[in-house]
PDB file of N, CA and C in Angstrom:
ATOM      1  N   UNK A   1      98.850 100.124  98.297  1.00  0.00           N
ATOM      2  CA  UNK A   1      99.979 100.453  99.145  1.00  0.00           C
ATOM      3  C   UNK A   1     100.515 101.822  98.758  1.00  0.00           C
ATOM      4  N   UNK A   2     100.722 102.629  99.940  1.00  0.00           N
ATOM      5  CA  UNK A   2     101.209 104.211  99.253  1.00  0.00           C
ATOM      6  C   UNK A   2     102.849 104.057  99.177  1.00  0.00           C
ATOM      7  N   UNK A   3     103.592 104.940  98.577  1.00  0.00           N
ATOM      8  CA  UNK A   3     104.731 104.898  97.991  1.00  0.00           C
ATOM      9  C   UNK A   3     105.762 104.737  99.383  1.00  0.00           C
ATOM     10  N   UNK A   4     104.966 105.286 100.328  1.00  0.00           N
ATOM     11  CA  UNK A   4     105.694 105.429 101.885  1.00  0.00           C
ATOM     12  C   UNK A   4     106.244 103.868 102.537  1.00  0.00           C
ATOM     13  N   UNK A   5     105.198 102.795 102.249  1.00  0.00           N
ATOM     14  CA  UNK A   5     105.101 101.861 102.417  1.00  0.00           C
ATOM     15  C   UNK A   5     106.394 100.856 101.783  1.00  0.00           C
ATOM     16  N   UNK A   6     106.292 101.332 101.099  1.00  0.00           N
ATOM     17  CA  UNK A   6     107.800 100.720  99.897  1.00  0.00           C
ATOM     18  C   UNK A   6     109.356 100.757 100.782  1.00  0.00           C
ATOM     19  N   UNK A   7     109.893  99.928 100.407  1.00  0.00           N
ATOM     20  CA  UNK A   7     111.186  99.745 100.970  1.00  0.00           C
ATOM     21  C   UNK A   7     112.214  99.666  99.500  1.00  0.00           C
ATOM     22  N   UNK A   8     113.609  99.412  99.832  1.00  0.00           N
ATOM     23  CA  UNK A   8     114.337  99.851  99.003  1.00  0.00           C
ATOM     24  C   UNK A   8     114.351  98.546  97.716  1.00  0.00           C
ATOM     25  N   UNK A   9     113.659  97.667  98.401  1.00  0.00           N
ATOM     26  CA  UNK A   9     113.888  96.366  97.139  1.00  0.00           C
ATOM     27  C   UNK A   9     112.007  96.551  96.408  1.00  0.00           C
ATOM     28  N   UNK A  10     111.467  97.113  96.726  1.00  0.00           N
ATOM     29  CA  UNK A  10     110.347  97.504  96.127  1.00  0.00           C
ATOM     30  C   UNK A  10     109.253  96.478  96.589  1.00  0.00           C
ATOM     31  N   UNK A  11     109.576  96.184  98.014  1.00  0.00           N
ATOM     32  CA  UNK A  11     108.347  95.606  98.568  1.00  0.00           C
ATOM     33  C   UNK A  11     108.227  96.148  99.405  1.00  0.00           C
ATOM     34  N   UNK A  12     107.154  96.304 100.193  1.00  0.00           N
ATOM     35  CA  UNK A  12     106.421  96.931 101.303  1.00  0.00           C
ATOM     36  C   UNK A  12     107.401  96.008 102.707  1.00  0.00           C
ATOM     37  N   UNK A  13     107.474  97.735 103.158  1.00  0.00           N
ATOM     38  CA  UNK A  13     108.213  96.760 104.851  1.00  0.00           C
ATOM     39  C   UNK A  13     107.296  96.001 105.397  1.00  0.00           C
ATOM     40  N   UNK A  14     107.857  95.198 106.218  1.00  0.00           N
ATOM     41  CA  UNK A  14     107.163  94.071 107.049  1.00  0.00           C
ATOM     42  C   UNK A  14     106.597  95.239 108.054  1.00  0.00           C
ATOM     43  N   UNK A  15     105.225  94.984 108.780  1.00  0.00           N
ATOM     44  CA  UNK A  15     104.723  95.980 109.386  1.00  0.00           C
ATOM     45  C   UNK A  15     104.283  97.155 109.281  1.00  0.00           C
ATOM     46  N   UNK A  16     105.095  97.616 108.200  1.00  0.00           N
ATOM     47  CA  UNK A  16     103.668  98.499 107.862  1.00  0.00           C
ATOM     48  C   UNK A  16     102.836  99.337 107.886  1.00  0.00           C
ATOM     49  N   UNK A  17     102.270 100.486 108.017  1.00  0.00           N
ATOM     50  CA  UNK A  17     101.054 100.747 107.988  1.00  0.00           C
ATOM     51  C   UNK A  17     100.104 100.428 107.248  1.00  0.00           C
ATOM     52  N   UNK A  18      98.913  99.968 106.766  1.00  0.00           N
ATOM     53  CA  UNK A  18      98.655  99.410 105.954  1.00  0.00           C
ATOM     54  C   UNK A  18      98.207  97.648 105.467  1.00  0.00           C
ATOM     55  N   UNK A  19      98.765  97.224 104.741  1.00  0.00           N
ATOM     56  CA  UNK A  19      98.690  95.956 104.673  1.00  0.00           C
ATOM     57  C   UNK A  19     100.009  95.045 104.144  1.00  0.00           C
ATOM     58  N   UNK A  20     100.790  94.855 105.339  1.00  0.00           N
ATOM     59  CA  UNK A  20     101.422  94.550 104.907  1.00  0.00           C
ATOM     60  C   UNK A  20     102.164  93.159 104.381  1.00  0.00           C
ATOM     61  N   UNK A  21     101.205  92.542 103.848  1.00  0.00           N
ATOM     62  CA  UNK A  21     101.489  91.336 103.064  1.00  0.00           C
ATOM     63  C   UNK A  21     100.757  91.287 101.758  1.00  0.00           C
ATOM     64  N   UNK A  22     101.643  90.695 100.229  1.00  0.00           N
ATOM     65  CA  UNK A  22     101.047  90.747  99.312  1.00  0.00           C
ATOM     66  C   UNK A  22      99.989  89.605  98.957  1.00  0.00           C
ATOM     67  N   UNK A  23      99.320  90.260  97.585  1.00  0.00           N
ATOM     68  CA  UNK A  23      98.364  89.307  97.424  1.00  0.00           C
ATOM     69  C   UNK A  23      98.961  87.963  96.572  1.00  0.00           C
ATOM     70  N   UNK A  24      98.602  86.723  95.984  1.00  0.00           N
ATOM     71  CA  UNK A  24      99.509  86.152  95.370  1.00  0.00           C
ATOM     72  C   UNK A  24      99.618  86.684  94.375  1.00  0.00           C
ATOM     73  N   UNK A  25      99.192  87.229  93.188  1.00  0.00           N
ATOM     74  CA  UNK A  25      99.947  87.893  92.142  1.00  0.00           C
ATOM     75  C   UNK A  25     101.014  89.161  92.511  1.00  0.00           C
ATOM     76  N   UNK A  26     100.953  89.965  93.270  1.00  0.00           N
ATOM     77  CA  UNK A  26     101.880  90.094  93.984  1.00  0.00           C
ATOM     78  C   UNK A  26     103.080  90.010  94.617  1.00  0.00           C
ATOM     79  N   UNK A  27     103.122  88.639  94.782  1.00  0.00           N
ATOM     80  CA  UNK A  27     104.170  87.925  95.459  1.00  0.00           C
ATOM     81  C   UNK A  27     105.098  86.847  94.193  1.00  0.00           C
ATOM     82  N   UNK A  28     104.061  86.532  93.455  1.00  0.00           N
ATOM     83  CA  UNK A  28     104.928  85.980  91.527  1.00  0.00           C
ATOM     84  C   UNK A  28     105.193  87.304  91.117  1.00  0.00           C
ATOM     85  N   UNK A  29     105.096  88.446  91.276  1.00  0.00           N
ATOM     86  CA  UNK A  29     105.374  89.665  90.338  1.00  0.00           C
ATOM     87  C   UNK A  29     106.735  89.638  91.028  1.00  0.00           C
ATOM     88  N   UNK A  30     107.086  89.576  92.604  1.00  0.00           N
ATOM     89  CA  UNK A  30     108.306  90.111  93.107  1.00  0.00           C
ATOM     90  C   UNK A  30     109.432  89.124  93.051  1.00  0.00           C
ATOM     91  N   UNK A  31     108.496  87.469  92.954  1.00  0.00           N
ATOM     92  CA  UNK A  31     109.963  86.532  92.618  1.00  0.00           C
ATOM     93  C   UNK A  31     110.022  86.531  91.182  1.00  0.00           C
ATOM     94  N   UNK A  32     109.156  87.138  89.837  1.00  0.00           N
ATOM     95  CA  UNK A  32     109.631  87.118  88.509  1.00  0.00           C
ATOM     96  C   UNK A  32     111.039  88.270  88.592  1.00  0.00           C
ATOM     97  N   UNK A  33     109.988  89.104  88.961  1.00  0.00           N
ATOM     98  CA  UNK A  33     111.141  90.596  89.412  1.00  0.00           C
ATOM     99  C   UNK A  33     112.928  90.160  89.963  1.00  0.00           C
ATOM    100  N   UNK A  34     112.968  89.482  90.843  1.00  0.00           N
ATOM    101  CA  UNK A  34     113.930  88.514  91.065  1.00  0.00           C
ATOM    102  C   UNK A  34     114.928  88.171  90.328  1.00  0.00           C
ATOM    103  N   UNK A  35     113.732  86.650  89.327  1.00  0.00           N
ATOM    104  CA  UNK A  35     114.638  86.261  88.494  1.00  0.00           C
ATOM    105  C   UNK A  35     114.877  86.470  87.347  1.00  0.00           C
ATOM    106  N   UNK A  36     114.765  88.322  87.291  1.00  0.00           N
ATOM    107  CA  UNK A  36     115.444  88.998  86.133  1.00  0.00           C
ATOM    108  C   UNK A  36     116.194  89.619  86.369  1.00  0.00           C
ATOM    109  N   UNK A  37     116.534  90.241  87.811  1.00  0.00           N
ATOM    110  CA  UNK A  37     117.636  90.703  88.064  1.00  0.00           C
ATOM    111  C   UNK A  37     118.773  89.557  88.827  1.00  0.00           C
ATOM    112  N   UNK A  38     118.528  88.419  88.700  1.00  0.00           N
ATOM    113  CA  UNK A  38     119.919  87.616  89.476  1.00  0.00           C
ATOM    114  C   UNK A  38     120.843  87.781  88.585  1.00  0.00           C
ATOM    115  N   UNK A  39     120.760  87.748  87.279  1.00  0.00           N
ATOM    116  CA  UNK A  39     122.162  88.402  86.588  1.00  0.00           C
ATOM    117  C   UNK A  39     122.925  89.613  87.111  1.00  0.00           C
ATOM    118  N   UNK A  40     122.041  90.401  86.616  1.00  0.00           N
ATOM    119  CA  UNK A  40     122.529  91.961  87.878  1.00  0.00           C
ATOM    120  C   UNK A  40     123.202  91.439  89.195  1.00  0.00           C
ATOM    121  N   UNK A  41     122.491  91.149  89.999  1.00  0.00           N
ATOM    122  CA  UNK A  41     122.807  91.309  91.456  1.00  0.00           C
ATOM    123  C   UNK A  41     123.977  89.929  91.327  1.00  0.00           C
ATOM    124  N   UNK A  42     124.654  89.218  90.579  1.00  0.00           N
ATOM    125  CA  UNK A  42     125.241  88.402  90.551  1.00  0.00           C
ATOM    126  C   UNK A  42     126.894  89.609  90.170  1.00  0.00           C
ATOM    127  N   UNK A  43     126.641  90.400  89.432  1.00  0.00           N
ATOM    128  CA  UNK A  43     127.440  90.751  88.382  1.00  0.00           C
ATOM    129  C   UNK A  43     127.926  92.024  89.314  1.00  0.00           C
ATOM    130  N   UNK A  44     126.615  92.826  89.847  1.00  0.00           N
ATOM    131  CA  UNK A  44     127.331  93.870  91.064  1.00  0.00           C
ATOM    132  C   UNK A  44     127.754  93.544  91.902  1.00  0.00           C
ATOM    133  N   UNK A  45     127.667  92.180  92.504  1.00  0.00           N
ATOM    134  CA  UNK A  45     128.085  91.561  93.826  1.00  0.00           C
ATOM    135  C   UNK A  45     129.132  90.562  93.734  1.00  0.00           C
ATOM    136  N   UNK A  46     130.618  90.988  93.624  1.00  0.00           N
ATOM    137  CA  UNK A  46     131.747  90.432  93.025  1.00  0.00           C
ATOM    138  C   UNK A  46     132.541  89.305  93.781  1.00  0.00           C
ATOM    139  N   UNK A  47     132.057  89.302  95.108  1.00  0.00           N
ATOM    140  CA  UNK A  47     132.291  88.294  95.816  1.00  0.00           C
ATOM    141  C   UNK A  47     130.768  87.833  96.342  1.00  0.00           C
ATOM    142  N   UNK A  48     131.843  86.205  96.749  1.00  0.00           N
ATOM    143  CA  UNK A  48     130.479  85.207  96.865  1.00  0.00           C
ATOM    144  C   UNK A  48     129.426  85.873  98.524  1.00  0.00           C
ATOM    145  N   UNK A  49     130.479  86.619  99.267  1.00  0.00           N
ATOM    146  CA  UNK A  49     129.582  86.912 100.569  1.00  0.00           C
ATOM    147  C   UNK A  49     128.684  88.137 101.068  1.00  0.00           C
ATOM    148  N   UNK A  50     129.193  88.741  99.643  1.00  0.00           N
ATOM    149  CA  UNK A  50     128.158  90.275  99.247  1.00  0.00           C
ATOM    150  C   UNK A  50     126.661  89.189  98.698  1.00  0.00           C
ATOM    151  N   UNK A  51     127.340  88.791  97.435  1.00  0.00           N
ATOM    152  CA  UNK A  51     125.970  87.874  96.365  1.00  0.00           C
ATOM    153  C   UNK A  51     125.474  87.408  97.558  1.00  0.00           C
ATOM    154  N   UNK A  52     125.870  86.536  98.243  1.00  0.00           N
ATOM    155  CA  UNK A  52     124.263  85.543  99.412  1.00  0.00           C
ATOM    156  C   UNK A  52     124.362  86.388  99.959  1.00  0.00           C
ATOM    157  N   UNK A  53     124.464  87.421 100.156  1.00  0.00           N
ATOM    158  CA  UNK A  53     124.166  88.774 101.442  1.00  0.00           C
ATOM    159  C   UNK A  53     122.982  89.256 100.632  1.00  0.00           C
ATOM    160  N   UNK A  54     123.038  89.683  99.908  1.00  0.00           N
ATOM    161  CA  UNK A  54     122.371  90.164  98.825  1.00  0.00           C
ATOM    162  C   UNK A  54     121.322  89.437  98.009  1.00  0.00           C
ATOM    163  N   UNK A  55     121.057  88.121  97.959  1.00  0.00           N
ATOM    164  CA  UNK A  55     120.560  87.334  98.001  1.00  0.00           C
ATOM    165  C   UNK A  55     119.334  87.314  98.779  1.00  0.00           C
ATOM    166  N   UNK A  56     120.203  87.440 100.346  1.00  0.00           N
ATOM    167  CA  UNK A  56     119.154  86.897 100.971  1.00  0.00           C
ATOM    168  C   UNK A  56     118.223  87.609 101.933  1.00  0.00           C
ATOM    169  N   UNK A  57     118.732  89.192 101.375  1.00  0.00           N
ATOM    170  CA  UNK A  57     118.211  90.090 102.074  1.00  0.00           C
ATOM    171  C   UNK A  57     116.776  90.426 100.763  1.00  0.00           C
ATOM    172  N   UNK A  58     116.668  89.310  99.588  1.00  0.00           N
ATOM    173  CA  UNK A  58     115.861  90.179  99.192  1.00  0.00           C
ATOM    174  C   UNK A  58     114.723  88.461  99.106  1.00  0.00           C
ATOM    175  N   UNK A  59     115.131  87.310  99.614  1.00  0.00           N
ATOM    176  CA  UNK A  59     114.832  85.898 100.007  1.00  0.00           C
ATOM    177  C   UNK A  59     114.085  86.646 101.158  1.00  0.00           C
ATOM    178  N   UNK A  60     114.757  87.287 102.232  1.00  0.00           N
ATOM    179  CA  UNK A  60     113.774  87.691 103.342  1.00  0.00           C
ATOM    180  C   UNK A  60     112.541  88.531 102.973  1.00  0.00           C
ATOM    181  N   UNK A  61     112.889  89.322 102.492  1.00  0.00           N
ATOM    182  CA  UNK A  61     112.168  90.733 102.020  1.00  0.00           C
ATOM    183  C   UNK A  61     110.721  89.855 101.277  1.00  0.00           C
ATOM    184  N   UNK A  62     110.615  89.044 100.271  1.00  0.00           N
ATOM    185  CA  UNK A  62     109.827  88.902  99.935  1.00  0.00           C
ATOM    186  C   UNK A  62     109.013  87.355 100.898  1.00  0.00           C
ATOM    187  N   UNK A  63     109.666  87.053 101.322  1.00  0.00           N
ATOM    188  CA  UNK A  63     108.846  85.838 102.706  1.00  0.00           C
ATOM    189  C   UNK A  63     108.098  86.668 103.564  1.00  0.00           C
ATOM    190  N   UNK A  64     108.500  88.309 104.220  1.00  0.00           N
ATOM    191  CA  UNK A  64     108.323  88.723 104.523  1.00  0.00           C
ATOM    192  C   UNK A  64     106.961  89.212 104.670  1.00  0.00           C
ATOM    193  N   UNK A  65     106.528  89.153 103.240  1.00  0.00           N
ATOM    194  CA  UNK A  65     105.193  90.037 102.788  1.00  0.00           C
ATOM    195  C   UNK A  65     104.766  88.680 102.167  1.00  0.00           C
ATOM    196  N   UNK A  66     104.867  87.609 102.576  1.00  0.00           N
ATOM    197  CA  UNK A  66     103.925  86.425 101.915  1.00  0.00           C
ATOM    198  C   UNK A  66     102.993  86.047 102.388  1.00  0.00           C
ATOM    199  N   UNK A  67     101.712  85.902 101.851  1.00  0.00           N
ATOM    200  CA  UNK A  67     100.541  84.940 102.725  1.00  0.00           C
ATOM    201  C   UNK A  67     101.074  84.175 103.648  1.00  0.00           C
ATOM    202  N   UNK A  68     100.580  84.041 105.251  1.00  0.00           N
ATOM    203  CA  UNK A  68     100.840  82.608 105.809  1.00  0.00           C
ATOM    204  C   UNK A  68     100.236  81.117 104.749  1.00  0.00           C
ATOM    205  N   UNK A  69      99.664  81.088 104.334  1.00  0.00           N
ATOM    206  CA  UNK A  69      99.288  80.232 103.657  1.00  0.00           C
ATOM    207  C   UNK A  69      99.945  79.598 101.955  1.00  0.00           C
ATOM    208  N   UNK A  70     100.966  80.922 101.813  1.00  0.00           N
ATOM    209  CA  UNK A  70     101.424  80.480 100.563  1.00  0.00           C
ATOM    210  C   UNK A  70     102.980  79.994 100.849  1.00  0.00           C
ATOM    211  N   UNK A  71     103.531  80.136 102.113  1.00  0.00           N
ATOM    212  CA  UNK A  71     104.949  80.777 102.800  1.00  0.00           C
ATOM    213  C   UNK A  71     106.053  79.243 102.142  1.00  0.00           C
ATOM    214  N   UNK A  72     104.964  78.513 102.269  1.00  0.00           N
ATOM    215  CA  UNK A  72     105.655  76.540 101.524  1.00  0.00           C
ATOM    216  C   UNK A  72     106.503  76.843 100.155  1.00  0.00           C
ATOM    217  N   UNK A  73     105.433  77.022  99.477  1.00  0.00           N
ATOM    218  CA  UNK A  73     105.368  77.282  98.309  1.00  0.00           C
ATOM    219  C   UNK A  73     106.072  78.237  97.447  1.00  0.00           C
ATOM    220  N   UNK A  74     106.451  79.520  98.161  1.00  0.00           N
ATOM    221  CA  UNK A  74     106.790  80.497  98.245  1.00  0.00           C
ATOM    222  C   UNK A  74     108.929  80.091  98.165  1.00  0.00           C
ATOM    223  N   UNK A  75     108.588  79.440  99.266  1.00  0.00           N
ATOM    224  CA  UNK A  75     110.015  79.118  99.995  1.00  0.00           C
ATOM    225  C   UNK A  75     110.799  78.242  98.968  1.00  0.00           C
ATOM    226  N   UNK A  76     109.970  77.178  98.410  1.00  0.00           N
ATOM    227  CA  UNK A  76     110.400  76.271  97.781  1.00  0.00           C
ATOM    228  C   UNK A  76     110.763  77.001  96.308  1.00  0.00           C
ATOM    229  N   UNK A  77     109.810  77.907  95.637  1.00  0.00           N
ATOM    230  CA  UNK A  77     110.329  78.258  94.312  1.00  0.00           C
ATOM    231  C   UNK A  77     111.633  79.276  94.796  1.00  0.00           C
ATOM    232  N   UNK A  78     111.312  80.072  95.811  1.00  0.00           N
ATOM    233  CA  UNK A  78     112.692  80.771  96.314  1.00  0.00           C
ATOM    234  C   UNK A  78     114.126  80.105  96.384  1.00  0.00           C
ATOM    235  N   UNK A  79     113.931  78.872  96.736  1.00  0.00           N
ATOM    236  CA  UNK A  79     115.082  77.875  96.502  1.00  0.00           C
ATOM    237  C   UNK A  79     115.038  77.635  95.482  1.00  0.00           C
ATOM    238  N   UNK A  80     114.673  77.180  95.018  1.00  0.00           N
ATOM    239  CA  UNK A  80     115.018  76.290  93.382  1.00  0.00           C
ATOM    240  C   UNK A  80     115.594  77.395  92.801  1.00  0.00           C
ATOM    241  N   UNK A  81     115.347  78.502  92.786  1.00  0.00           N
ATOM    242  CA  UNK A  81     116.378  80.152  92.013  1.00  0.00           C
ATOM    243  C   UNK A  81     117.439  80.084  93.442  1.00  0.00           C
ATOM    244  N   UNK A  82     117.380  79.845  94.114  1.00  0.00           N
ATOM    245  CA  UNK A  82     118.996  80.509  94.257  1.00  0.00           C
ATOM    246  C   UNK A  82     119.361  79.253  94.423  1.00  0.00           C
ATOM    247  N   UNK A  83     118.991  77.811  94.239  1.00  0.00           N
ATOM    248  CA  UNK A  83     119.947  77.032  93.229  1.00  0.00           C
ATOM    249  C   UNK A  83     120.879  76.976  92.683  1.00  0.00           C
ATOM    250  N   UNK A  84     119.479  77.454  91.332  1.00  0.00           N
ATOM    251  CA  UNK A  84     119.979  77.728  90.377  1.00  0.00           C
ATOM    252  C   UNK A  84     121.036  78.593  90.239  1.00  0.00           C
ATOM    253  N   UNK A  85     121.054  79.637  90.944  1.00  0.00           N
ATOM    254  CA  UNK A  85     122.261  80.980  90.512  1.00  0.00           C
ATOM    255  C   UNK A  85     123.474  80.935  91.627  1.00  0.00           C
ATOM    256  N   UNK A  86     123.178  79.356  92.284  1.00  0.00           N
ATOM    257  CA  UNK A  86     124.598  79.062  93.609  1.00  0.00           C
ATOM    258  C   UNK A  86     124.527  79.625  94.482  1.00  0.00           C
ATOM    259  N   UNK A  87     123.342  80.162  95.167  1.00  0.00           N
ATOM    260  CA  UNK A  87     123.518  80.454  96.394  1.00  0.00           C
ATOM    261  C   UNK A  87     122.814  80.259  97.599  1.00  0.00           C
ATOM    262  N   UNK A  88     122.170  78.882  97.198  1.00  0.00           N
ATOM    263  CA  UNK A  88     121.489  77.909  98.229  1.00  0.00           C
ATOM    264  C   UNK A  88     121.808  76.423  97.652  1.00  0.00           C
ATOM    265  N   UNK A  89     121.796  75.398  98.759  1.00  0.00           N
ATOM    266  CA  UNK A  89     122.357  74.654  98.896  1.00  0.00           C
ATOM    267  C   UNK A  89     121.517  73.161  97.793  1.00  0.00           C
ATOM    268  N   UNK A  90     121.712  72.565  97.019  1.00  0.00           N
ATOM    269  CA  UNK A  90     121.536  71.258  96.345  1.00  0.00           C
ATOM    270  C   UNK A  90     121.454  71.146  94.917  1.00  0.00           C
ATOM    271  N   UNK A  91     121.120  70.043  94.510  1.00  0.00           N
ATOM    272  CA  UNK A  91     121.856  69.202  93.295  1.00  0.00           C
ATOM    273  C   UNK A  91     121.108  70.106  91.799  1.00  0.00           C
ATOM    274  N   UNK A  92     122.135  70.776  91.551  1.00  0.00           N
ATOM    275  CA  UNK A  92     121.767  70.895  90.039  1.00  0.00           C
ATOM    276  C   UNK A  92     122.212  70.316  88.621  1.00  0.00           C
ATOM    277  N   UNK A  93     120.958  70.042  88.054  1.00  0.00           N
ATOM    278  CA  UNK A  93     120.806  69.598  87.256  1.00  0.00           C
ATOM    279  C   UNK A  93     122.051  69.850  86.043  1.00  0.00           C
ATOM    280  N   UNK A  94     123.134  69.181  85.732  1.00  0.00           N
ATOM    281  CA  UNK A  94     123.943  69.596  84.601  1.00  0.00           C
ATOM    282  C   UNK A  94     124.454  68.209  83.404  1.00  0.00           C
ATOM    283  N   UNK A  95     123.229  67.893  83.173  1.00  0.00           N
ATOM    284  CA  UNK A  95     123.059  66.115  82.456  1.00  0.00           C
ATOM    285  C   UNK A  95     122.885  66.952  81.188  1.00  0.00           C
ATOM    286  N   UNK A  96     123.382  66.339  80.086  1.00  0.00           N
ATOM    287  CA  UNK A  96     123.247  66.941  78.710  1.00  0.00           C
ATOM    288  C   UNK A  96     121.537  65.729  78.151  1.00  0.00           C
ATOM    289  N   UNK A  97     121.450  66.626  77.597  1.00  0.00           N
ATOM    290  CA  UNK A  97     120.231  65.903  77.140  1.00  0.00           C
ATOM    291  C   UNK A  97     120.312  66.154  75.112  1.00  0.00           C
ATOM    292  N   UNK A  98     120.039  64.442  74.636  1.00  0.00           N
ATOM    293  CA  UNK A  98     120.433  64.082  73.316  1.00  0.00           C
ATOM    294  C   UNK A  98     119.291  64.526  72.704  1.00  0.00           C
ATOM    295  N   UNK A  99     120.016  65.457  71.632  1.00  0.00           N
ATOM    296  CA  UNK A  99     118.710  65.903  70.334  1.00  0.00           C
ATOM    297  C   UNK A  99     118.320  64.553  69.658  1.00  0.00           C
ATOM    298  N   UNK A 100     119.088  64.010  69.676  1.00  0.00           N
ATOM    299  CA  UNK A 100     118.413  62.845  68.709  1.00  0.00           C
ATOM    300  C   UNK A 100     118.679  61.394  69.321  1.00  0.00           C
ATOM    301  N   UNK A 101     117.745  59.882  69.270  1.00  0.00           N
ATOM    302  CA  UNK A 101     117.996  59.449  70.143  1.00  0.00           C
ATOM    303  C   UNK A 101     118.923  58.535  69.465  1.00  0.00           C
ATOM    304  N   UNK A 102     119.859  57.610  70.286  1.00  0.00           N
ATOM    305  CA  UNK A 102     120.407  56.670  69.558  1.00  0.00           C
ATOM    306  C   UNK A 102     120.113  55.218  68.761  1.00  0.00           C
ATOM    307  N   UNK A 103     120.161  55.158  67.606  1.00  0.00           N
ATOM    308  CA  UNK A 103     119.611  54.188  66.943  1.00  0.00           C
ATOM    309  C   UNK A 103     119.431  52.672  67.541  1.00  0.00           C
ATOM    310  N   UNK A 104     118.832  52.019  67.762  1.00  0.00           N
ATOM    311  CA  UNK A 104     118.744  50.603  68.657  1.00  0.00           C
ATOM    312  C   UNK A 104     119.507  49.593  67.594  1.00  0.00           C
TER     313      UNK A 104
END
C-alpha cells in the first residue's frame, strides 16, 4: 500500500486505489494497535460522546478494510474491547476471583 493510500487512523481508505482491504495479519496488527491506544483515546476524549465518536470512527475504519470472510470475527473481538473500555453495550466481567481456595 503506498503512503497515499493511508488515512488519518493509519489504515488504508475504503476504496482505494489499490487494494483496499487488509490481509489478516494486518487486520490483528490494527485491532492490537487499538488496544494500546484505548487509554489514550479514552484520556483525550473527555466526554463520553467525543470517546464513542472516536471509538467508532476507528470500529468503522478498521471493518472497513476487513476480509468479507473474517468481518464475524473481526466484529466480535471489536466488541469485546469496547466492552471492555465502556463503549459498547454488555456484561462485564467484575467477579473477584480467590487466590486461595476455601478450606472444606
Amino acid at each position: 500500500m503506498s503512503s497515499s493510500n493511508i488515512g488519518p487512523l493509519g489504515l488504508p481508505f475504503p476504496g482505494a486505489s489499490g487494494n483496499p482491504v487488509m490481509d489478516e495479519a494486518e487486520v490483528d496488527a490494527a485491532i492490537a494497535r487499538l488496544e494500546l491506544d484505548m487509554h489514550d483515546l479514552q484520556h483525550r476524549h473527555r466526554d463520553l460522546f467525543s470517546y464513542a465518536n472516536a471509538w467508532a470512527e476507528r470500529y468503522d475504519a478498521i471493518m472497513a478494510v476487513t476480509p468479507h470472510g473474517r468481518r464475524e470475527v473481526v466484529e466480535k473481538r471489536l466488541h469485546r474491547i469496547g466492552v471492555r473500555w465502556g463503549v459498547a453495550t454488555g456484561p462485564r466481567m467484575t467477579m473477584q476471583f480467590p487466590a486461595l481456595k476455601n478450606p472444606v
